[in-house]
Each structure stands twice: as C-alpha cells, then as structure tokens.
N, C-alpha and C. Protein backbone atom coordinates (compact mmCIF):
# COMPACT_ATOMS: atom_id res chain seq x y z
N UNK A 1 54.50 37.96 115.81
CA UNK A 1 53.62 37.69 116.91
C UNK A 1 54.14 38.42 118.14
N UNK A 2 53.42 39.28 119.00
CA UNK A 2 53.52 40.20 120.03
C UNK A 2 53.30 39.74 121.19
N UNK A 3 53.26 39.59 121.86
CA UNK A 3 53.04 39.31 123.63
C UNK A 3 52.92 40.03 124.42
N UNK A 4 52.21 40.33 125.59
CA UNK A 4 52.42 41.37 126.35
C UNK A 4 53.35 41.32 127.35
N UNK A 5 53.98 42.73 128.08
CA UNK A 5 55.21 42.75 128.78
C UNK A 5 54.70 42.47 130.04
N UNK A 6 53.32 42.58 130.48
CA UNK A 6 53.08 42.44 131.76
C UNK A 6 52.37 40.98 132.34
N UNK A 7 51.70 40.38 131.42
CA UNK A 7 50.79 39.42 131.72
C UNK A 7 51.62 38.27 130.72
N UNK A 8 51.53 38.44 129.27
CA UNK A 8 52.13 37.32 128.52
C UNK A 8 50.88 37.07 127.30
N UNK A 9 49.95 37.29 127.98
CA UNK A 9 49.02 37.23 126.90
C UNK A 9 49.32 37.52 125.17
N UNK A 10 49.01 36.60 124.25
CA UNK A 10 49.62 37.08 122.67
C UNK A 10 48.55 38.51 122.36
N UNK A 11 49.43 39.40 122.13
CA UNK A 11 48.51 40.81 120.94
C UNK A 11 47.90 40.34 120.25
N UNK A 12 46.74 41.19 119.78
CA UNK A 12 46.15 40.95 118.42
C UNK A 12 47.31 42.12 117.64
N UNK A 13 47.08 41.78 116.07
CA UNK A 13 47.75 42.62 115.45
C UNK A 13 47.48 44.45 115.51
N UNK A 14 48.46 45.21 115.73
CA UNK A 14 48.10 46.44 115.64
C UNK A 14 47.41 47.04 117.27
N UNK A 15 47.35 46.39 118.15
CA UNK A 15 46.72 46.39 119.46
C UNK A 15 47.68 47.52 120.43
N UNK A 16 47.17 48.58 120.99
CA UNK A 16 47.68 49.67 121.95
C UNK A 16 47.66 49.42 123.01
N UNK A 17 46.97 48.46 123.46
CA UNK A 17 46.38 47.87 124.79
C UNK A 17 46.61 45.91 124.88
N UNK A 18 46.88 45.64 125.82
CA UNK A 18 46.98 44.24 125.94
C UNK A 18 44.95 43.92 126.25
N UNK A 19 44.62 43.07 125.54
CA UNK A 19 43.35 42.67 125.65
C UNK A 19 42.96 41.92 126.79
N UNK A 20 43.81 41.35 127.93
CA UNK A 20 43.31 41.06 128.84
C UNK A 20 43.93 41.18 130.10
N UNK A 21 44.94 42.31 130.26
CA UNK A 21 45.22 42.76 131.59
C UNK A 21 44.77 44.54 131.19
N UNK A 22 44.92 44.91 130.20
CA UNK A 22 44.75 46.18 129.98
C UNK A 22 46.22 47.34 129.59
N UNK A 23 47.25 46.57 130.17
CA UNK A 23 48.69 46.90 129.98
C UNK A 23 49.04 47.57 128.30
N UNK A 24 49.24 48.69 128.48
CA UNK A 24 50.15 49.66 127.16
C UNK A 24 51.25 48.43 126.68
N UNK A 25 51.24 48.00 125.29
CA UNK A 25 51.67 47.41 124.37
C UNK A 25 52.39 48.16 123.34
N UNK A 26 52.27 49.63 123.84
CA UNK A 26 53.12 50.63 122.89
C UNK A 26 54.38 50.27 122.21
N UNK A 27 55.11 50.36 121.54
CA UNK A 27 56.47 50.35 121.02
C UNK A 27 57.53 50.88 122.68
N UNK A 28 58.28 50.35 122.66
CA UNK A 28 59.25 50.35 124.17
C UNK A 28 58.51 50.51 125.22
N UNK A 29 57.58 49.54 125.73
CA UNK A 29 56.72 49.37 126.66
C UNK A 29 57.57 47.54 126.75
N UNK A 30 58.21 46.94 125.98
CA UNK A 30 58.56 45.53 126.10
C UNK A 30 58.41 44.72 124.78
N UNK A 31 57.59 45.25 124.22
CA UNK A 31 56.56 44.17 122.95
C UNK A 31 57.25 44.38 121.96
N UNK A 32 56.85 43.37 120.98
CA UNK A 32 57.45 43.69 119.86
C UNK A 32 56.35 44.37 118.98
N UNK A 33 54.96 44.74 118.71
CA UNK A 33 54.25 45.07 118.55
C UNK A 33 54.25 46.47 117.52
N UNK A 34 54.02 46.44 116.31
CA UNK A 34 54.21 47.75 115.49
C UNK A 34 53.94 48.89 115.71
N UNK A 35 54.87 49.76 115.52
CA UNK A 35 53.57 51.14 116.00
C UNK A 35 52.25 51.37 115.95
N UNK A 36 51.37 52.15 116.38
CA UNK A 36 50.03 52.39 115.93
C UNK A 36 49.86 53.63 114.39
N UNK A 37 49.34 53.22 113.95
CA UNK A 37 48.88 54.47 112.26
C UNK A 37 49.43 55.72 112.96
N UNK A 38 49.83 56.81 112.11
CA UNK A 38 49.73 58.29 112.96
C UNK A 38 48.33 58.59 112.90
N UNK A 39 48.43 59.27 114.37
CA UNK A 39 46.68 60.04 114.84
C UNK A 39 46.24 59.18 115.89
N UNK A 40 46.74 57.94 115.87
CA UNK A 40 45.98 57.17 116.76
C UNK A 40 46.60 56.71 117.89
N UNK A 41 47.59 57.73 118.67
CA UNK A 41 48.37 57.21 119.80
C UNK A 41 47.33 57.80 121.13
N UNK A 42 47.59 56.92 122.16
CA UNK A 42 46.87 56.88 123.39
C UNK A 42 45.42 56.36 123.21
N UNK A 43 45.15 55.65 122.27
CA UNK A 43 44.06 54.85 121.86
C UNK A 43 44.13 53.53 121.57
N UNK A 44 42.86 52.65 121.91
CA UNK A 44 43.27 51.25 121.74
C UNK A 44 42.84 51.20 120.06
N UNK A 45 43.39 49.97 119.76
CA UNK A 45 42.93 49.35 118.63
C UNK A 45 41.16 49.42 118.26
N UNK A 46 40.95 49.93 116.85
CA UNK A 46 39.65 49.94 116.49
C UNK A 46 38.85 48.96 116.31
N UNK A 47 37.43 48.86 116.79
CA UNK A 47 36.70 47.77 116.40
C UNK A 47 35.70 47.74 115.26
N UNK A 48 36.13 47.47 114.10
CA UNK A 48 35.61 46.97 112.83
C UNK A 48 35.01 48.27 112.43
N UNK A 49 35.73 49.91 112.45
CA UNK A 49 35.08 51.26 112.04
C UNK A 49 34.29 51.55 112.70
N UNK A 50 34.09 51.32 113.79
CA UNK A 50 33.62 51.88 114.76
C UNK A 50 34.53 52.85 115.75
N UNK A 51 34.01 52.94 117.30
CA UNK A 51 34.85 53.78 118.22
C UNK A 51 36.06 53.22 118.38
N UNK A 52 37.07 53.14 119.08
CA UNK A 52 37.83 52.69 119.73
C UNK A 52 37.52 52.02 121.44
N UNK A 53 37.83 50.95 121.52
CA UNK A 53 37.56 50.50 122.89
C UNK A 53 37.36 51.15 123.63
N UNK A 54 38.60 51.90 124.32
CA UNK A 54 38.62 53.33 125.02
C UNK A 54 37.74 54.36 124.79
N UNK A 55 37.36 54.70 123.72
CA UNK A 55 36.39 55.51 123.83
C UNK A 55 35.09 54.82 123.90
N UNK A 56 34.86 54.07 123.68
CA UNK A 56 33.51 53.54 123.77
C UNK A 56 33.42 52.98 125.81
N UNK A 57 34.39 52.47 126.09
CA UNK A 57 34.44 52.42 127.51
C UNK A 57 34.04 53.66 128.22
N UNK A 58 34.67 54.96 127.84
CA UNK A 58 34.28 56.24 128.75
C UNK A 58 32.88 56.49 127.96
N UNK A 59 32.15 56.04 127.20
CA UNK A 59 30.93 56.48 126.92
C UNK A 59 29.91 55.39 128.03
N UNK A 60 30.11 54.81 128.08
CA UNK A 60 29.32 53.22 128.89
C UNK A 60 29.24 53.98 130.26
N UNK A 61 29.87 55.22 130.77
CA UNK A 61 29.76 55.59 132.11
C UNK A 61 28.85 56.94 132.02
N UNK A 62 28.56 57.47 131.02
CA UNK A 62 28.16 58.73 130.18
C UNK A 62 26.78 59.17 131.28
N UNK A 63 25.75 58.33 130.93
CA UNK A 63 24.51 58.80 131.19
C UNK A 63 24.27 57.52 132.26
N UNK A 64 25.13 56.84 133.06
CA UNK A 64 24.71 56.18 133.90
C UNK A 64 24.25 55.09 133.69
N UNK A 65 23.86 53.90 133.66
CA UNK A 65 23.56 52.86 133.90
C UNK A 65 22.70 52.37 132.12
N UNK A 66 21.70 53.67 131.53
CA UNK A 66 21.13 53.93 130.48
C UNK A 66 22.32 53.23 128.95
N UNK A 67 23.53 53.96 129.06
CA UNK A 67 24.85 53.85 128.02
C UNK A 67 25.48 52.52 128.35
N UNK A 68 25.58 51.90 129.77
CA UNK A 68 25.63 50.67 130.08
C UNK A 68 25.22 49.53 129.28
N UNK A 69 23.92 49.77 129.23
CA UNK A 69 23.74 48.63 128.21
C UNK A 69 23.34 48.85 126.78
N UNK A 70 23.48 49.87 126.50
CA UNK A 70 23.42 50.12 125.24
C UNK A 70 24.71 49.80 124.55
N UNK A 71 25.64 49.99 125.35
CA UNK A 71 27.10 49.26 124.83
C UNK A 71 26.91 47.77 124.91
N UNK A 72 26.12 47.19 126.02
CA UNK A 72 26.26 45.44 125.77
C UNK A 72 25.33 44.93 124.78
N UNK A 73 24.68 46.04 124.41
CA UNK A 73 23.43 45.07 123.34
C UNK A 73 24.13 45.64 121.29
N UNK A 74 25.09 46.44 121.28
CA UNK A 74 25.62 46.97 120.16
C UNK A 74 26.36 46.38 119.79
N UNK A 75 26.63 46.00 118.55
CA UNK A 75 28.05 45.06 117.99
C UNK A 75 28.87 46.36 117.40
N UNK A 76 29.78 45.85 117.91
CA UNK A 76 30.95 45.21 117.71
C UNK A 76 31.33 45.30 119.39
N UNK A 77 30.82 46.37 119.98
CA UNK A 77 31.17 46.61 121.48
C UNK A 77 30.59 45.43 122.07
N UNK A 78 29.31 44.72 122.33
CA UNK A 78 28.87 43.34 123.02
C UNK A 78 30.07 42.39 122.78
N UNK A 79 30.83 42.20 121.96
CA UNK A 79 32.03 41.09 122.53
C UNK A 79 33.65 41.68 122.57
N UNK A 80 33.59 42.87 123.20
CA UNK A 80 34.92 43.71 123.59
C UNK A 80 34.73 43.30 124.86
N UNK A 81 36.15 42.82 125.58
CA UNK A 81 35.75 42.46 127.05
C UNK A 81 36.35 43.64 127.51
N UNK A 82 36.77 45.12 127.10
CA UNK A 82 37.48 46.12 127.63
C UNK A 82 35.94 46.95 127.59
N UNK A 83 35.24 46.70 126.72
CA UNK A 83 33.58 47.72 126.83
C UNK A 83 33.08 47.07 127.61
N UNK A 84 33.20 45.94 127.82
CA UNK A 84 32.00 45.23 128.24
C UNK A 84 32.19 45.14 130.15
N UNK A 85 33.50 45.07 130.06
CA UNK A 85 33.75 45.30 131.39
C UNK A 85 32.96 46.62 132.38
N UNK A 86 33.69 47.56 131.42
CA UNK A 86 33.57 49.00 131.77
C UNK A 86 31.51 49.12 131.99
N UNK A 87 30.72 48.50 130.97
CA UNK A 87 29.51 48.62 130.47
C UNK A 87 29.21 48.06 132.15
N UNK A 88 29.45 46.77 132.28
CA UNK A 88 29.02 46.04 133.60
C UNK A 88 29.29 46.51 134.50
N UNK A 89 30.49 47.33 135.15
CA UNK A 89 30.74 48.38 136.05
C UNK A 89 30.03 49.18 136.13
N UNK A 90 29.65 49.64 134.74
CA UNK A 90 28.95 51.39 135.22
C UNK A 90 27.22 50.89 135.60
N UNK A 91 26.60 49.94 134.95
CA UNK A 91 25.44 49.53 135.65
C UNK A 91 25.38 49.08 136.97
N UNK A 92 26.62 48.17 137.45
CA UNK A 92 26.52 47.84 139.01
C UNK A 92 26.39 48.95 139.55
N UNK A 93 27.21 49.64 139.06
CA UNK A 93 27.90 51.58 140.02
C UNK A 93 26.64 52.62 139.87
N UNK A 94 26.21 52.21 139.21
CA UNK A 94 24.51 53.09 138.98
C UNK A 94 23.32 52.57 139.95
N UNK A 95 23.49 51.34 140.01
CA UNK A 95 22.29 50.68 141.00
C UNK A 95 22.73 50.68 142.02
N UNK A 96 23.88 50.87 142.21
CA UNK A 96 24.20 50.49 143.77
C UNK A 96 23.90 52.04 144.36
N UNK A 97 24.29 53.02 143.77
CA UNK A 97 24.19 54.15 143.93
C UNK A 97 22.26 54.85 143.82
N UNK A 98 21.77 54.11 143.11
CA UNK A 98 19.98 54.41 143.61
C UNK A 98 19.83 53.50 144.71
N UNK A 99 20.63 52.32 145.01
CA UNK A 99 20.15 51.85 146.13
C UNK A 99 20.37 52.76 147.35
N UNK A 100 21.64 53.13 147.29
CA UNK A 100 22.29 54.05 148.84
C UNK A 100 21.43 55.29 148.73
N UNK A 101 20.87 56.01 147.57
CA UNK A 101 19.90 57.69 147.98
C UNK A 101 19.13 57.34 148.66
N UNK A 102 18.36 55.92 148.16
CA UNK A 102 16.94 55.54 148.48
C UNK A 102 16.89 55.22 150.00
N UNK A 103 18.10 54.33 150.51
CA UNK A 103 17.96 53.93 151.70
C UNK A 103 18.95 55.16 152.46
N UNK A 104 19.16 56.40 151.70
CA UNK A 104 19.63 57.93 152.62
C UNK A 104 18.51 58.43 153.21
N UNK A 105 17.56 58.72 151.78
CA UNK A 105 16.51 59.04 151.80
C UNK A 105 15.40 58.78 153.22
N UNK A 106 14.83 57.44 153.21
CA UNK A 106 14.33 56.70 153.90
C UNK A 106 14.61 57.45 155.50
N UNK A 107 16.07 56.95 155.92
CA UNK A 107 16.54 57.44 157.51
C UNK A 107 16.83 58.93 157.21
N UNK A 108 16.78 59.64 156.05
CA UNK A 108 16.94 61.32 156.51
C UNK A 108 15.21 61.50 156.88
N UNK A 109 14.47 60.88 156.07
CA UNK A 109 12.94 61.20 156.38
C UNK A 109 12.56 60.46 157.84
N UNK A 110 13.11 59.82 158.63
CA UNK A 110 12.79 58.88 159.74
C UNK A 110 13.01 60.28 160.79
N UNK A 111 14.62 60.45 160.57
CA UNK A 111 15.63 61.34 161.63
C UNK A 111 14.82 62.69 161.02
N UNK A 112 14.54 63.44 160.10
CA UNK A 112 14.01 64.48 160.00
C UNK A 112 12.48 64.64 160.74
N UNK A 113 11.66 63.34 160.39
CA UNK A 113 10.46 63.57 161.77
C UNK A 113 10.92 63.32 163.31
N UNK A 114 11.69 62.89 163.46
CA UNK A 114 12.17 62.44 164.88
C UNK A 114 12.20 64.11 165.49
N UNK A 115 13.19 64.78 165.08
CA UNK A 115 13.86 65.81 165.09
C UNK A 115 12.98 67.10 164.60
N UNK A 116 11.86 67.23 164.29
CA UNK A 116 11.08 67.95 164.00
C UNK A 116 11.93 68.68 162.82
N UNK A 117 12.64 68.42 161.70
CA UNK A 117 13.07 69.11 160.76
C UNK A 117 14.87 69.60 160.96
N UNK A 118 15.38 69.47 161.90
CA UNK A 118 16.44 69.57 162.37
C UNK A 118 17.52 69.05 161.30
N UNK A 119 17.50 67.62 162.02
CA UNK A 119 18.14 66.74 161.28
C UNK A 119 17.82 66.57 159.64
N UNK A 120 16.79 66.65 159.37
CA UNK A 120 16.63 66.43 157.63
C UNK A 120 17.26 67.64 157.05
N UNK A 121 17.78 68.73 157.79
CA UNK A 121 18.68 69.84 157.29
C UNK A 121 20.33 69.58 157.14
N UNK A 122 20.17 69.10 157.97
CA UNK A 122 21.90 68.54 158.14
C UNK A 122 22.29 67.30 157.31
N UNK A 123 21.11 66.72 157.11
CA UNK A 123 21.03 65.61 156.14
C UNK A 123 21.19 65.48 154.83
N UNK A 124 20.61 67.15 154.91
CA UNK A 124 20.71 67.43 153.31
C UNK A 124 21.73 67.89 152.82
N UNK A 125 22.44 69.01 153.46
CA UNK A 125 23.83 69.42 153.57
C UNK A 125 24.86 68.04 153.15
N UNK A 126 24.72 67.20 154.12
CA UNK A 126 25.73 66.07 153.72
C UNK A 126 25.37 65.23 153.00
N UNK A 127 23.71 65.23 152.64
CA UNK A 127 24.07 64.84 151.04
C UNK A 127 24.49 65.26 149.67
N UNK A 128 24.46 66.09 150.03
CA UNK A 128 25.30 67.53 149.07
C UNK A 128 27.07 67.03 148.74
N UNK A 129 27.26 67.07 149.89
CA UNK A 129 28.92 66.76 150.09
C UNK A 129 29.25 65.50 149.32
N UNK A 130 28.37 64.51 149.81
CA UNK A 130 28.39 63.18 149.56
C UNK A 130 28.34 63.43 147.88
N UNK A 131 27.01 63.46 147.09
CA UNK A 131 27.28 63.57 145.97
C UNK A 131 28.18 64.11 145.18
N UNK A 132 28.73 64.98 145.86
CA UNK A 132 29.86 65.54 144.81
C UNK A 132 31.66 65.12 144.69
N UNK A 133 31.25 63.94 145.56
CA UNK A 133 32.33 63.10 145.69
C UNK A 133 32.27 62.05 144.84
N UNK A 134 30.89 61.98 144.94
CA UNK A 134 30.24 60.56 143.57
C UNK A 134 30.40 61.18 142.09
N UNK A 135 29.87 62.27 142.11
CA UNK A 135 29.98 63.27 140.93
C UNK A 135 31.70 62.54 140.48
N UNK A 136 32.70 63.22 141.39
CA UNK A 136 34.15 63.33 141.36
C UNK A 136 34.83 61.72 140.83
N UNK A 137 34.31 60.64 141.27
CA UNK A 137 34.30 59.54 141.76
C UNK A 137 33.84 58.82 140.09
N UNK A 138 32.79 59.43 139.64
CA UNK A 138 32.52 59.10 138.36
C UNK A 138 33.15 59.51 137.07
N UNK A 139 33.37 61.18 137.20
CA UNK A 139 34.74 61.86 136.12
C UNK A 139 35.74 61.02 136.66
N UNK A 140 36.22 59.94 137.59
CA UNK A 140 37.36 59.58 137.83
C UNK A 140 36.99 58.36 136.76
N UNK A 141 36.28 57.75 136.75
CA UNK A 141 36.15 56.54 136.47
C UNK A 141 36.14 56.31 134.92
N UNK A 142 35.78 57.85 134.31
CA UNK A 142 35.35 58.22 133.24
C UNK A 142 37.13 57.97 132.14
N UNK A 143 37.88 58.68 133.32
CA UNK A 143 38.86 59.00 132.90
C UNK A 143 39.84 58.07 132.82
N UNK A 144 39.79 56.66 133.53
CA UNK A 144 39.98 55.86 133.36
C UNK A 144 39.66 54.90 132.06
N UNK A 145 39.11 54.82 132.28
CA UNK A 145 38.68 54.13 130.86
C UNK A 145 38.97 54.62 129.61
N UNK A 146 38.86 56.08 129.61
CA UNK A 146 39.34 56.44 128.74
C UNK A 146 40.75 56.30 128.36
N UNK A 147 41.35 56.29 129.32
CA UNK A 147 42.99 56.23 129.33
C UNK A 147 43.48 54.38 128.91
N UNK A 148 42.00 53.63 128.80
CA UNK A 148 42.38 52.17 128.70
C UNK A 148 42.92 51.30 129.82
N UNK A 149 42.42 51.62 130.69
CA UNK A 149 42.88 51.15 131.97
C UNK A 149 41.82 50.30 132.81
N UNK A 150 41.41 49.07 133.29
CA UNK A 150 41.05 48.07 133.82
C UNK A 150 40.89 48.76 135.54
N UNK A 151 40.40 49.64 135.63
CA UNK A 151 40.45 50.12 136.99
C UNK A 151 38.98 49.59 137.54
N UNK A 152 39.30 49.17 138.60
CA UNK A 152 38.06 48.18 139.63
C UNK A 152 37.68 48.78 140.48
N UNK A 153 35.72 49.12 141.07
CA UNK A 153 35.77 49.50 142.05
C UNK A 153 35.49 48.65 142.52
N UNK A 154 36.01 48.57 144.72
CA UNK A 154 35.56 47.61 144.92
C UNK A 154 33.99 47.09 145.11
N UNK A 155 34.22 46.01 145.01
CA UNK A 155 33.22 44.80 145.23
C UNK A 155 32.41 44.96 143.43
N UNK A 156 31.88 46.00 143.00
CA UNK A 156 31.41 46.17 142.18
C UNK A 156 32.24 45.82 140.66
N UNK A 157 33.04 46.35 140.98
CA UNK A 157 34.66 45.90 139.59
C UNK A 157 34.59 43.95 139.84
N UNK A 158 34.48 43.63 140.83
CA UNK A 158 34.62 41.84 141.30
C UNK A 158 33.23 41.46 139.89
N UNK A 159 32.10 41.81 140.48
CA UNK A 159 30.79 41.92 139.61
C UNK A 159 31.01 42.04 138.15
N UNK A 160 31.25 42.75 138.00
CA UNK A 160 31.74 43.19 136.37
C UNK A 160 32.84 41.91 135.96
N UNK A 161 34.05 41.99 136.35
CA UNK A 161 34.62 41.17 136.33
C UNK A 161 33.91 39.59 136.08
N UNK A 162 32.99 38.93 137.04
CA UNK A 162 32.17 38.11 136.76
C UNK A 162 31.49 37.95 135.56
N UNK A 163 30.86 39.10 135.37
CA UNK A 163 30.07 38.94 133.93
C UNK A 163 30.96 38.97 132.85
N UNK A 164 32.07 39.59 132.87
CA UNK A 164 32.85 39.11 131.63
C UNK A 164 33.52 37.77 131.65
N UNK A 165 33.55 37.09 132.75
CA UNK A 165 34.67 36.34 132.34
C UNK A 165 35.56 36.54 132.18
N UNK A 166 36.52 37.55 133.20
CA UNK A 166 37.79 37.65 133.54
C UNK A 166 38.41 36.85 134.51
C-alpha cells in the first residue's frame, strides 16, 4: 500500500500521479509505489485501455469548450477527477472567454462610432495582442495537463474545482 509524499492520500496500484493533489508518485519522489511498465514514464496511470488521464486532460482543452464535454459525457473519463477537472476548466475558460470578445466587441463598436472609426482601429490592434496571449495562455494550460498537473486558473479553476468535488 502506497501513500502520497505530499498530501497522504493512499495510491491506487501502479498510479504516476497522486489522484487527488496531482503530486508525482514516481519511484524516489517519497512513495513506496512500483515503478511504472517501460514506455510509460511521465504518464499517469491508464484508464481501463483507454488514454491516459494526462492525455485525455490535454485533449479536454483541444477544440475549446466542444472536447470539454465530450470528455464528461465518455466513460471511463466522466469519473476521472484529473479529466474531469481539466474538462470543467476548459468549458468555464471557453465561456468566459466568448463572454469578454462579446462585451470587447460591443464598447469597440460604441468607441469606434463615437470616434468616427479611429478608435475601432486601435481596438482592433489590441485585440490582436490580447488574443495571442489567450492563444499563449491556452498552449500553457494545454501543457499542463499534459504534464499531470492540477494547475488552476483563477476564479475559474475555484469553478471546476466545485464541480468535481475537490
């Protein structure tokens, strides 16, 4: 029986990842925990021949909000709380993000008639900037998960968090 080094939580057998802080359970990470098969290092434990947690987490961020729940309605991933997390994140992080274009949108079209076209130029420019920070912001998030890591954004990670029952 294994434990994790960071939280305490018991391993499941064969587990790369602690199942509910997210903490590496590797061999000299603390645990007593067996190695993983060869081929399968930097990956979590498989779910029933399917993906691996981790990979199924960086897919849930894939196509935006769409892969979101296609991971919560699929078994074996609907009761992974490491997919399911990630699944509930990337839908908050998708809506919140059509909410902010829409209400960009809105005051660039207000300030662009104000301004006779002025401002909806400069508007656009920095929405340019802006997205490609979100762009950046999302390969970050991507990469996280992939790596098996419990990374929160705020207020939205709180959300997710909620729906799993963390």
């Amino acid at each position: 029986m294994a434990f994790c080094s960071k939280c305490g939580a018991q391993l499941t057998e064969g587990a790369v990842f602690c199942g509910t802080c997210g903490a590496s359970s590797a061999p000299g990470a603390g645990t007593s925990t067996p190695p993983p098969p060869p081929g399968s290092a930097g990956r979590t434990s498989s779910t029933t021949g399917g993906m691996t947690s981790n990979v199924a987490g960086f897919l849930t961020y894939l196509v935006g909000f769409v892969t979101g729940i296609i991971f919560l309605l699929i078994e074996p991933y609907k009761n992974d709380r490491f997919v399911r997390f990630h699944a509930f994140q990337s839908i908050f992080f998708n809506v919140a993000l059509i909410v902010v274009m829409i209400v960009y949108s809105i005051i660039s079209a207000i300030l662009g008639a104000i301004s006779f076209g002025i401002l909806a130029i400069l508007m656009a420019l920095f929405f340019f900037v802006i997205w490609l920070g979100v762009v950046a912001y999302w390969i970050f998030l991507m990469y996280k998960a992939y790596k098996g890591e419990y990374y929160k954004i705020p207020f939205v990670g709180d959300l997710a968090e909620k729906q799993v029952g963390m």
